[in-house]
PDB file of N, CA and C in Angstrom:
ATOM      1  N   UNK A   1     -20.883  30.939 -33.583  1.00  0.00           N
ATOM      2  CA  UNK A   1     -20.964  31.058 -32.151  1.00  0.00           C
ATOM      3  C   UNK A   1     -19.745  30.374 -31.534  1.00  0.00           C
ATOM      4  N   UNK A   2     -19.282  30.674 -30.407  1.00  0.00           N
ATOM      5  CA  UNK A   2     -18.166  30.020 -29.909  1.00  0.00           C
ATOM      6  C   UNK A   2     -18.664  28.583 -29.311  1.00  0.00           C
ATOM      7  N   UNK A   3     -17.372  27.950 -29.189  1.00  0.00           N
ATOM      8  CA  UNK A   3     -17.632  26.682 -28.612  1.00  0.00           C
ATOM      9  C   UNK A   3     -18.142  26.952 -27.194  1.00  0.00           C
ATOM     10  N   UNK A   4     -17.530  27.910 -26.191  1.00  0.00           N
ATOM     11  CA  UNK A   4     -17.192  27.821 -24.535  1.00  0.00           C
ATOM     12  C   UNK A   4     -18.781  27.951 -24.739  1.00  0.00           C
ATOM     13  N   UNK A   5     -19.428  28.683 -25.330  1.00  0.00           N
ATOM     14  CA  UNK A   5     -21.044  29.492 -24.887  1.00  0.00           C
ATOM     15  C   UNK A   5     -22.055  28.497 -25.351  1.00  0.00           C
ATOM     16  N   UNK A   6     -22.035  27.457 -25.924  1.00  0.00           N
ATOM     17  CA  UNK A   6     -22.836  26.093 -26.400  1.00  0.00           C
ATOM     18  C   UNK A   6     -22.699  25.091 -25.169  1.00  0.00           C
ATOM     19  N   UNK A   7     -24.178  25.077 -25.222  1.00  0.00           N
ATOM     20  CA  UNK A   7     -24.530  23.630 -24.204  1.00  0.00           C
ATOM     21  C   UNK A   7     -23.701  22.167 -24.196  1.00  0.00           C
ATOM     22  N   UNK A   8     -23.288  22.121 -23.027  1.00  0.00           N
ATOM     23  CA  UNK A   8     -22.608  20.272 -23.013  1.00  0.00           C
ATOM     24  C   UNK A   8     -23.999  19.552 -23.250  1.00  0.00           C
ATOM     25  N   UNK A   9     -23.741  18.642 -24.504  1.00  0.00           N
ATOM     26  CA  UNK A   9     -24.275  17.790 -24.821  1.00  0.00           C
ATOM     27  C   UNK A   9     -24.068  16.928 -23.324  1.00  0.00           C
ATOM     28  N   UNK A  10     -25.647  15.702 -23.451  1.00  0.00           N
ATOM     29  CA  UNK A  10     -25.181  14.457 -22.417  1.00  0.00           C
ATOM     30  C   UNK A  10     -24.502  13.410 -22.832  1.00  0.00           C
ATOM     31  N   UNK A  11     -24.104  13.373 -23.865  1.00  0.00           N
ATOM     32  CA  UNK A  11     -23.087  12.451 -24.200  1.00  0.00           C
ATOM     33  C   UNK A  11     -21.838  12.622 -23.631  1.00  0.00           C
ATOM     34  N   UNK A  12     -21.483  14.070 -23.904  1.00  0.00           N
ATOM     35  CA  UNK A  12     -20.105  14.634 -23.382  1.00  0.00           C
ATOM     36  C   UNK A  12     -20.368  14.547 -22.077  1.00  0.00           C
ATOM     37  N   UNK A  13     -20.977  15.260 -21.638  1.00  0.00           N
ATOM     38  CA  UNK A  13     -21.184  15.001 -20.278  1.00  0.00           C
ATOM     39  C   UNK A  13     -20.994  14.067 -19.172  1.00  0.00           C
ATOM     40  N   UNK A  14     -21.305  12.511 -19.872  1.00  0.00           N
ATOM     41  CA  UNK A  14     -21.423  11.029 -19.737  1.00  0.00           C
ATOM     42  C   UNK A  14     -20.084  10.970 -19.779  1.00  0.00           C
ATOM     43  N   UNK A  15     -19.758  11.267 -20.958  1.00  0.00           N
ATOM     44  CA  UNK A  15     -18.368  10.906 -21.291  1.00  0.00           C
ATOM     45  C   UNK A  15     -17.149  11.560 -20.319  1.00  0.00           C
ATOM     46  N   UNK A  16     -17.434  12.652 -20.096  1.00  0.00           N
ATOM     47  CA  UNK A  16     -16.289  13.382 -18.953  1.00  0.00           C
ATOM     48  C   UNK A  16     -16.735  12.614 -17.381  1.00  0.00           C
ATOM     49  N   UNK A  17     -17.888  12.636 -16.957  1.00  0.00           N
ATOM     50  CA  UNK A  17     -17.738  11.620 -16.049  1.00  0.00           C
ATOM     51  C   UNK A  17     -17.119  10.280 -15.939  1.00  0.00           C
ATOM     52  N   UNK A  18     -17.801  10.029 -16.674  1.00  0.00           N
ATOM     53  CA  UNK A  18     -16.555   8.045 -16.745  1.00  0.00           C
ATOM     54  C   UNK A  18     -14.950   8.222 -16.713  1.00  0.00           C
ATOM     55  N   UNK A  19     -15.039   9.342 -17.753  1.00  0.00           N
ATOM     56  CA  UNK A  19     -13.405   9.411 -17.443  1.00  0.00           C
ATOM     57  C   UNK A  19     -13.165   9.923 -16.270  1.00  0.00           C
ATOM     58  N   UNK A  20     -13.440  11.153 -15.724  1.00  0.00           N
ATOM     59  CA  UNK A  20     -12.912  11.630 -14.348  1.00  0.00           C
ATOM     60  C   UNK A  20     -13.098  10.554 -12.881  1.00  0.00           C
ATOM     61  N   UNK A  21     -14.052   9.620 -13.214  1.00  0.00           N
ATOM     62  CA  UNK A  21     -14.879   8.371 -12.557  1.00  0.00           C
ATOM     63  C   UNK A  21     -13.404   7.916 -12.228  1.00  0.00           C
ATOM     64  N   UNK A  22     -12.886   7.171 -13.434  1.00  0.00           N
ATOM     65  CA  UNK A  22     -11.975   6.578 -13.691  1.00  0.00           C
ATOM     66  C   UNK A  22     -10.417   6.537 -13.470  1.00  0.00           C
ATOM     67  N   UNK A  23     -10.182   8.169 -13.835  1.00  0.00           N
ATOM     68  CA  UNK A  23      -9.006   8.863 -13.083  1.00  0.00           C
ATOM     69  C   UNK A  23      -9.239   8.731 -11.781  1.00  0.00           C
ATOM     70  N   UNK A  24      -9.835   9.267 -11.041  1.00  0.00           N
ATOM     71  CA  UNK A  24      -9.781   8.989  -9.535  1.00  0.00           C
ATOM     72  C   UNK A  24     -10.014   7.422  -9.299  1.00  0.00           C
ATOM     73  N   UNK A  25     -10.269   6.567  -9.270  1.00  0.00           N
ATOM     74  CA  UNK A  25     -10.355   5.309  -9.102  1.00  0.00           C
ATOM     75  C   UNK A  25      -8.796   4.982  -9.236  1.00  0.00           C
ATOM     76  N   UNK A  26      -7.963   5.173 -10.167  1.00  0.00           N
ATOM     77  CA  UNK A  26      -7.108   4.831 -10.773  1.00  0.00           C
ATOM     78  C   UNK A  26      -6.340   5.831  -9.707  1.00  0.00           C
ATOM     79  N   UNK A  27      -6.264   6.661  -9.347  1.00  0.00           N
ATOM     80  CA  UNK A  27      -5.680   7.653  -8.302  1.00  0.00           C
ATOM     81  C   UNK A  27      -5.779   6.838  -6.837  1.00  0.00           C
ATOM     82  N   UNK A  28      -6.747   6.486  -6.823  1.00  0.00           N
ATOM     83  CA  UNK A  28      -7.132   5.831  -5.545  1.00  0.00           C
ATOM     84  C   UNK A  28      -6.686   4.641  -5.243  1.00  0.00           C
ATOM     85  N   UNK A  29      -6.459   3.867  -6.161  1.00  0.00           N
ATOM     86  CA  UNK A  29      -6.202   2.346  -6.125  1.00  0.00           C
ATOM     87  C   UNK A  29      -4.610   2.651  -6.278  1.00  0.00           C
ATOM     88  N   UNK A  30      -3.838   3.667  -6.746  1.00  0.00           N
ATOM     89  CA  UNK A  30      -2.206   4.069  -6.894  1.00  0.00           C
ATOM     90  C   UNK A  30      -2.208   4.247  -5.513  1.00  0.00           C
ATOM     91  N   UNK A  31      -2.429   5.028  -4.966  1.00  0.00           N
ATOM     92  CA  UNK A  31      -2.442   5.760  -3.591  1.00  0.00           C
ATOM     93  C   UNK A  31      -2.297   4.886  -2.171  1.00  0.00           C
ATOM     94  N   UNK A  32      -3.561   3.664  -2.286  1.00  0.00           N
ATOM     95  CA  UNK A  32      -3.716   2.625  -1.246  1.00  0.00           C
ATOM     96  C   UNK A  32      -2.516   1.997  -1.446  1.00  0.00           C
ATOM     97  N   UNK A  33      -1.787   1.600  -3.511  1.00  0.00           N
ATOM     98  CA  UNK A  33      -1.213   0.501  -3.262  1.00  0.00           C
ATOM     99  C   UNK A  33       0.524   1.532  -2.532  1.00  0.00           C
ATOM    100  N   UNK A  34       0.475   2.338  -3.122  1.00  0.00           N
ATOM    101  CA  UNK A  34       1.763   2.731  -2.329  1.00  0.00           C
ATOM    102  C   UNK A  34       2.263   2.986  -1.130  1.00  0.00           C
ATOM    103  N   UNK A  35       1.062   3.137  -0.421  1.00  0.00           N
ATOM    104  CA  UNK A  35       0.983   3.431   1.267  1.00  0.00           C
ATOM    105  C   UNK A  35       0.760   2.059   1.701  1.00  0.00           C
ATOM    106  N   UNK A  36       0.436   1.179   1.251  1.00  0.00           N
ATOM    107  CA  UNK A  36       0.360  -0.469   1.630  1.00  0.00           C
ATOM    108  C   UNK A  36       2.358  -0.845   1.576  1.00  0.00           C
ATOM    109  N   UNK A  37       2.706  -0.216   0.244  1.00  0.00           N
ATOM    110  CA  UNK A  37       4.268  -0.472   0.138  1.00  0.00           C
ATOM    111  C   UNK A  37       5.149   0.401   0.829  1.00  0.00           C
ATOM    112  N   UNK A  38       4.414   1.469   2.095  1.00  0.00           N
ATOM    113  CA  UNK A  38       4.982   2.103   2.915  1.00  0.00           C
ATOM    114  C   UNK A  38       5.489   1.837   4.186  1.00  0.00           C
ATOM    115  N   UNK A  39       4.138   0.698   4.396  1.00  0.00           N
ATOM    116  CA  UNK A  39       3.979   0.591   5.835  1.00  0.00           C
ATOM    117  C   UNK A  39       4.952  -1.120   5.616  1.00  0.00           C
ATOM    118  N   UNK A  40       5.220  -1.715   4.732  1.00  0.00           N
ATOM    119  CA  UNK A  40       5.985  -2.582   4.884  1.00  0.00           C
ATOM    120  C   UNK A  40       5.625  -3.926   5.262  1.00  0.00           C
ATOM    121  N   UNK A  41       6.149  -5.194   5.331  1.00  0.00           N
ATOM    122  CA  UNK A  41       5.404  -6.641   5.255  1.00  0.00           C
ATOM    123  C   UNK A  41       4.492  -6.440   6.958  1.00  0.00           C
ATOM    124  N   UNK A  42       3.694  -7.409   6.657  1.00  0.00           N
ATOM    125  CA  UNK A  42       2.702  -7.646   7.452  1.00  0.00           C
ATOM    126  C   UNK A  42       3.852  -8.468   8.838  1.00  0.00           C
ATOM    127  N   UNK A  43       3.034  -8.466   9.924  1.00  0.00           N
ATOM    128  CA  UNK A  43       3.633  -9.604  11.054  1.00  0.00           C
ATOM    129  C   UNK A  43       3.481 -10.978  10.575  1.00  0.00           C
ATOM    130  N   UNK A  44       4.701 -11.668  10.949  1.00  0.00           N
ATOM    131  CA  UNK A  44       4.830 -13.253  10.860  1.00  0.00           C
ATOM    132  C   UNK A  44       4.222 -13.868  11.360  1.00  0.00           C
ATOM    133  N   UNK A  45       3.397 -15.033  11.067  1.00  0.00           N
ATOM    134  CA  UNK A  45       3.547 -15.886  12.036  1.00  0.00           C
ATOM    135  C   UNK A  45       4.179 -17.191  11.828  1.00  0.00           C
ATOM    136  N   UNK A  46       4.468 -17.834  13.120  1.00  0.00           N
ATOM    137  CA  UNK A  46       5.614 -18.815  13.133  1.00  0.00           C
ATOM    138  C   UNK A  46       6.361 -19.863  11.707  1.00  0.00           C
ATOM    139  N   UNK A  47       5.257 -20.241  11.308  1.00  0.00           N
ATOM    140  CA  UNK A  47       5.302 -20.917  10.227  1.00  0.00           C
ATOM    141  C   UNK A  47       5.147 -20.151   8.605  1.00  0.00           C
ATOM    142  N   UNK A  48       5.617 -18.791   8.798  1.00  0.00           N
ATOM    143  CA  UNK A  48       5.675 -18.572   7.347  1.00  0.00           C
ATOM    144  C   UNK A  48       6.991 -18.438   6.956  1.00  0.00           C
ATOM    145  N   UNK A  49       7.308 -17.903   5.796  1.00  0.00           N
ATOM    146  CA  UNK A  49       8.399 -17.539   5.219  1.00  0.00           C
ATOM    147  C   UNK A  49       8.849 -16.239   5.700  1.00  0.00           C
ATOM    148  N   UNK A  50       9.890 -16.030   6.341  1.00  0.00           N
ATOM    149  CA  UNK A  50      10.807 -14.839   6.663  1.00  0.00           C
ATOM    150  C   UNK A  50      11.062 -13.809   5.308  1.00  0.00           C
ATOM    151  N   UNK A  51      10.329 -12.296   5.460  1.00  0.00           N
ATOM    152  CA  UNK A  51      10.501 -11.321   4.422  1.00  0.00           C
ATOM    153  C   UNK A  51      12.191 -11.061   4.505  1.00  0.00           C
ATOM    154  N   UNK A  52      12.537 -10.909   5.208  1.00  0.00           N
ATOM    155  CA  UNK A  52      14.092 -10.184   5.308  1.00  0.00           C
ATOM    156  C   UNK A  52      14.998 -11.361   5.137  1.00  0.00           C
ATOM    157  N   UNK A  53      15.071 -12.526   4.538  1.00  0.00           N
ATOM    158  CA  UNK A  53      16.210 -13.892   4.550  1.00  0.00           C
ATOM    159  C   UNK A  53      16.691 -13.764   5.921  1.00  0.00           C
ATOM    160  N   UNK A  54      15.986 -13.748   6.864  1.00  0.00           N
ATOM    161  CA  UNK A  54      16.688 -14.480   8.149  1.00  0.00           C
ATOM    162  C   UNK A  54      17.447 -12.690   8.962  1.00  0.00           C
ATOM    163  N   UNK A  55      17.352 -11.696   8.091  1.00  0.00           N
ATOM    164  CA  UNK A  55      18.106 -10.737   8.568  1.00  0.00           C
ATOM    165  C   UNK A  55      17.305 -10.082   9.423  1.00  0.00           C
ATOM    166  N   UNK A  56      17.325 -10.080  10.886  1.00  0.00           N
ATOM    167  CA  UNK A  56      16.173  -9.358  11.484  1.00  0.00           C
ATOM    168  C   UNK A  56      16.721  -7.992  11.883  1.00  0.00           C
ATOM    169  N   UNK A  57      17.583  -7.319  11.660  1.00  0.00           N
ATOM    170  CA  UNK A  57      18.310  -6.226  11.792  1.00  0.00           C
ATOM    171  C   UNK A  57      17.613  -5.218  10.834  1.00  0.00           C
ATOM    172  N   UNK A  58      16.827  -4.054  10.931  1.00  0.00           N
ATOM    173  CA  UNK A  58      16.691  -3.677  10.155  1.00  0.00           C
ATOM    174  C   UNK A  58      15.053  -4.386   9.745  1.00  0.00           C
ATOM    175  N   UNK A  59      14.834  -4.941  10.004  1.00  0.00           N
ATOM    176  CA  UNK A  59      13.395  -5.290   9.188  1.00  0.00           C
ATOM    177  C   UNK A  59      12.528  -4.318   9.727  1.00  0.00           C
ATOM    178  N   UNK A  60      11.258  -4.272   9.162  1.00  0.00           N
ATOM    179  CA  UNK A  60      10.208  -3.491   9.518  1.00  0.00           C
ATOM    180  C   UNK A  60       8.727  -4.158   9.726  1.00  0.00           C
ATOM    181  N   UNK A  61       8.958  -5.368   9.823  1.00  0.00           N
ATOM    182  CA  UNK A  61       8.437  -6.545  10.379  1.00  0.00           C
ATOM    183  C   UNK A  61       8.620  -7.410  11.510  1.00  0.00           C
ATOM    184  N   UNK A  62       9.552  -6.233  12.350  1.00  0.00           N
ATOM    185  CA  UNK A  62      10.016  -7.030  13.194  1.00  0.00           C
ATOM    186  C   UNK A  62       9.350  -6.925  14.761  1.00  0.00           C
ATOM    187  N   UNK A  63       8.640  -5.830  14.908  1.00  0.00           N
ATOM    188  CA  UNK A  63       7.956  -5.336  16.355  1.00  0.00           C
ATOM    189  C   UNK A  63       7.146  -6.510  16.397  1.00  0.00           C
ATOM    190  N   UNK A  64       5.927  -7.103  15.192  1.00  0.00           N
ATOM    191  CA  UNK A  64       4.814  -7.633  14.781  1.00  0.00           C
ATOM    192  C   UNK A  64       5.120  -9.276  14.355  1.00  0.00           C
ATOM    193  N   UNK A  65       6.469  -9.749  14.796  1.00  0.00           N
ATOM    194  CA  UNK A  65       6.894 -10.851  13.780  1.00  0.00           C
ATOM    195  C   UNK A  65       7.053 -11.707  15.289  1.00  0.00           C
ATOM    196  N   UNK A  66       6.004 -13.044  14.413  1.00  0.00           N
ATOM    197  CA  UNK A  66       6.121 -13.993  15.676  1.00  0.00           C
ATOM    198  C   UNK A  66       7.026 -15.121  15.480  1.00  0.00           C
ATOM    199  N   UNK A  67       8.131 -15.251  14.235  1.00  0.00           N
ATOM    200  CA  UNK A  67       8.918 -16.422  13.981  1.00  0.00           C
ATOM    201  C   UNK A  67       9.638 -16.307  15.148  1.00  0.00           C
ATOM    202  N   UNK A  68      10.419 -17.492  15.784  1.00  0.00           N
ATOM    203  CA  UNK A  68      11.208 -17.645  16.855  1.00  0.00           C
ATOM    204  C   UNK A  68      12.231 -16.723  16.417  1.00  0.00           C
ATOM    205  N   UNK A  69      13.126 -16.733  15.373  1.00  0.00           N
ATOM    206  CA  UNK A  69      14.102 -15.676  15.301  1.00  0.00           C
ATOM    207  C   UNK A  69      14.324 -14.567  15.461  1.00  0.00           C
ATOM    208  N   UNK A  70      12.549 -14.213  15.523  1.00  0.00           N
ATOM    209  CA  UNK A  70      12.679 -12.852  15.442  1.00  0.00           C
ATOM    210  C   UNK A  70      12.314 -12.365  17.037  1.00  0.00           C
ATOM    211  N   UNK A  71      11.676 -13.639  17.617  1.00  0.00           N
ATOM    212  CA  UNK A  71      11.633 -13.523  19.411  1.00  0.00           C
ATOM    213  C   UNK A  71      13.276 -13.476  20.052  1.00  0.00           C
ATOM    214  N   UNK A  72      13.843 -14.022  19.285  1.00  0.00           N
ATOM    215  CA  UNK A  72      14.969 -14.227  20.068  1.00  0.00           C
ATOM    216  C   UNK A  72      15.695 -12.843  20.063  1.00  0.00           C
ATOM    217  N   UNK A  73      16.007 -12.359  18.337  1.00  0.00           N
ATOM    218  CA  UNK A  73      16.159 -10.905  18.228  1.00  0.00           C
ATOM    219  C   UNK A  73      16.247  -9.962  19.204  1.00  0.00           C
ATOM    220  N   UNK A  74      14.745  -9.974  19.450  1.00  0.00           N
ATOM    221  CA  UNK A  74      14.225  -8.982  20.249  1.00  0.00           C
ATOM    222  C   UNK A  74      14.927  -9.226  21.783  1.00  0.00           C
ATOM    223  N   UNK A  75      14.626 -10.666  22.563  1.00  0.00           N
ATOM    224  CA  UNK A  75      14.903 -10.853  23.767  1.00  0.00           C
ATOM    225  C   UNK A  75      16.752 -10.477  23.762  1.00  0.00           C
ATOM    226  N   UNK A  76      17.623 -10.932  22.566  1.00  0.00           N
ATOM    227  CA  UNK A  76      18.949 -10.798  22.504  1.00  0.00           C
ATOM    228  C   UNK A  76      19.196  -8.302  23.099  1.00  0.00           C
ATOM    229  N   UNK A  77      18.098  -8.184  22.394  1.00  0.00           N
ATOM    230  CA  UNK A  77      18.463  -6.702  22.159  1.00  0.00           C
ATOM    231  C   UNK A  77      17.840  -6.055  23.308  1.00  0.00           C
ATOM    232  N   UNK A  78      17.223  -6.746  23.814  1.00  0.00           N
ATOM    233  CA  UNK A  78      16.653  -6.418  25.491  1.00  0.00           C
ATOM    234  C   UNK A  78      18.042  -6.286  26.402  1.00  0.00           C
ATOM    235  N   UNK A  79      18.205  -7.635  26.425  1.00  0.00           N
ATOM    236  CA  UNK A  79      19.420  -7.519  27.377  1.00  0.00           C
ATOM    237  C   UNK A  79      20.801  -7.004  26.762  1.00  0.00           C
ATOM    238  N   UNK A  80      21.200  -6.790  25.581  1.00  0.00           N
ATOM    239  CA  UNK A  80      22.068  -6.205  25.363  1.00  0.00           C
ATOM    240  C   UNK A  80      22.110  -4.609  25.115  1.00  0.00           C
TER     241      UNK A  80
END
């Protein structure tokens, strides 16, 4: 008899779930972490460590960033 026309055992059965379980989990947890590494560092606040070494040109932390440097930045690019 052919294989395709025989009943899935529940073992197999078990077994293709966990894995497909697993692939998507593993799809899912890729997915969040790369769109987390899309959207770029979180906002500052005053007392942390600067993502960009002090370069606020160009950061993508910078709308959301409350270090003074990066207030000044902003107020410098207002008036200029």
């Amino acid at each position: 008899m052919n294989e395709s026309h025989e009943p899935r055992g529940r073992r197999r059965l078990l077994s293709d779930l966990l894995r497909y379980g697993a692939l998507g989990l593993l799809g899912f947890v890729g997915g969040h972490l790369f769109a987390r590494t899309q959207r770029g560092p979180g906002p500052l606040h005053p007392d942390e460590k600067c993502v960009s070494r002090g370069l606020c040109r160009g950061c993508r932390a910078l709308n959301g960033c409350r270090s003074p440097q990066a207030e000044l930045f902003r107020q410098a690019r207002k008036e200029g």
